[in-house]
Protein backbone atom coordinates (compact mmCIF):
# COMPACT_ATOMS: atom_id res chain seq x y z
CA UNK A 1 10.86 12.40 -1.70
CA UNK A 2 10.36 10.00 0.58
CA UNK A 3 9.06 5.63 -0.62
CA UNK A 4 7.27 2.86 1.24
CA UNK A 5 6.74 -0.75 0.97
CA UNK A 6 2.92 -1.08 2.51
CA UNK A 7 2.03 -4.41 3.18
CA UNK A 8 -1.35 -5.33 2.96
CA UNK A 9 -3.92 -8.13 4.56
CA UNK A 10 -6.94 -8.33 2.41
CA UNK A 11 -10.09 -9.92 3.10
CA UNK A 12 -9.88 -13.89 1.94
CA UNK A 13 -9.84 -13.84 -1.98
CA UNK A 14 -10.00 -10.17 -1.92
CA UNK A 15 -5.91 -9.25 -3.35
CA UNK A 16 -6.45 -9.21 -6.84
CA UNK A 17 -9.09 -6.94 -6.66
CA UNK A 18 -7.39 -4.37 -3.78
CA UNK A 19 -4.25 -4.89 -5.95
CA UNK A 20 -5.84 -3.64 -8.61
CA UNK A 21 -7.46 -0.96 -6.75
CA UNK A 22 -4.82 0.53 -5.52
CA UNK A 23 -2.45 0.59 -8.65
CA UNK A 24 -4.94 3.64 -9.67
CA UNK A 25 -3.85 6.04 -6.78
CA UNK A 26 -1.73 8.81 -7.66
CA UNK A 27 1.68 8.21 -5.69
CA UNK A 28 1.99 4.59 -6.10
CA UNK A 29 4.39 3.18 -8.18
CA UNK A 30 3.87 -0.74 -7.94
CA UNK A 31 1.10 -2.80 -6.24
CA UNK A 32 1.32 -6.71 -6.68
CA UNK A 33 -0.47 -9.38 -4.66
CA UNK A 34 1.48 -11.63 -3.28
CA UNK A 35 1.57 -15.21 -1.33
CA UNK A 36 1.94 -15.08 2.22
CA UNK A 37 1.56 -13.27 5.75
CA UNK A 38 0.67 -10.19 4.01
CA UNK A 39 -1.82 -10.57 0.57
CA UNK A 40 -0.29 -7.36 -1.32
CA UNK A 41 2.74 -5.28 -1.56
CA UNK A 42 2.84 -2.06 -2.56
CA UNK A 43 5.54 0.95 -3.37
CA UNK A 44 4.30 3.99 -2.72
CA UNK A 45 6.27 7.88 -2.55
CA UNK A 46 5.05 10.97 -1.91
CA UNK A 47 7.06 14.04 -1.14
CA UNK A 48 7.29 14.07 3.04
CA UNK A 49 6.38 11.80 5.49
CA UNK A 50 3.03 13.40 6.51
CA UNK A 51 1.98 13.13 2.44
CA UNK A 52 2.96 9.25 2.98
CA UNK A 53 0.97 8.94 6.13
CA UNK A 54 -1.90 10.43 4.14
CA UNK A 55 -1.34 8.58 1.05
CA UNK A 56 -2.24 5.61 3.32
CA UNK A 57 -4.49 6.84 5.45
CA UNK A 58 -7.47 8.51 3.46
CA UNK A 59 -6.65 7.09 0.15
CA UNK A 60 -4.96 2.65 0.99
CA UNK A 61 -6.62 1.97 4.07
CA UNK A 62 -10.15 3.27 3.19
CA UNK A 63 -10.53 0.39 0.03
CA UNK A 64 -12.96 -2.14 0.36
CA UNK A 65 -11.58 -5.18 1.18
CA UNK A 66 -8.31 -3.91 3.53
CA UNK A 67 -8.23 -5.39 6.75
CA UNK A 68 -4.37 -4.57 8.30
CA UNK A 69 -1.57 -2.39 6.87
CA UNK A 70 2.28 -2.08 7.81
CA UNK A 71 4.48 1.06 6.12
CA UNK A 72 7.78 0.31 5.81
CA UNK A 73 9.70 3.44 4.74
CA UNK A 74 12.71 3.08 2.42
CA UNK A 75 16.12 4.33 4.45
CA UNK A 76 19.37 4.65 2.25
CA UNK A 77 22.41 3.97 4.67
């Protein structure tokens, strides 16, 4: 199993709504919008690192309303 922050830029007053959005796909956990650089956060797994890349690929990045994401896999050290 591998989990991902994904931080997310939005289109201006768009995070609510792509928050929102994105809480419905299968394989994410958490999706919250959020104050700052980035508009939402979201904590995604799925079960390799090519499911993750398509997790936010052809279902995240292909919202209305996206304009920039950056995955940040979870390491345990």
């Amino acid at each position: 199993m591998v989990q991902a922050y994904v931080l997310i830029q939005t289109d201006v007053g768009r995070a609510a709504e792509v928050a929102r959005d994105i809480s419905t796909i299968e394989g994410v956990t958490q999706a919250e919008d959020v104050t700052g650089p980035y508009d939402v956060i979201v904590r995604a797994q799925a079960d390799d690192v090519d499911a993750l890349g398509r997790l936010v690929v052809a279902r995240i990045q292909r919202l209305d309303g996206i304009t920039r994401t950056l995955t940040c896999p979870i390491v345990n050290i």
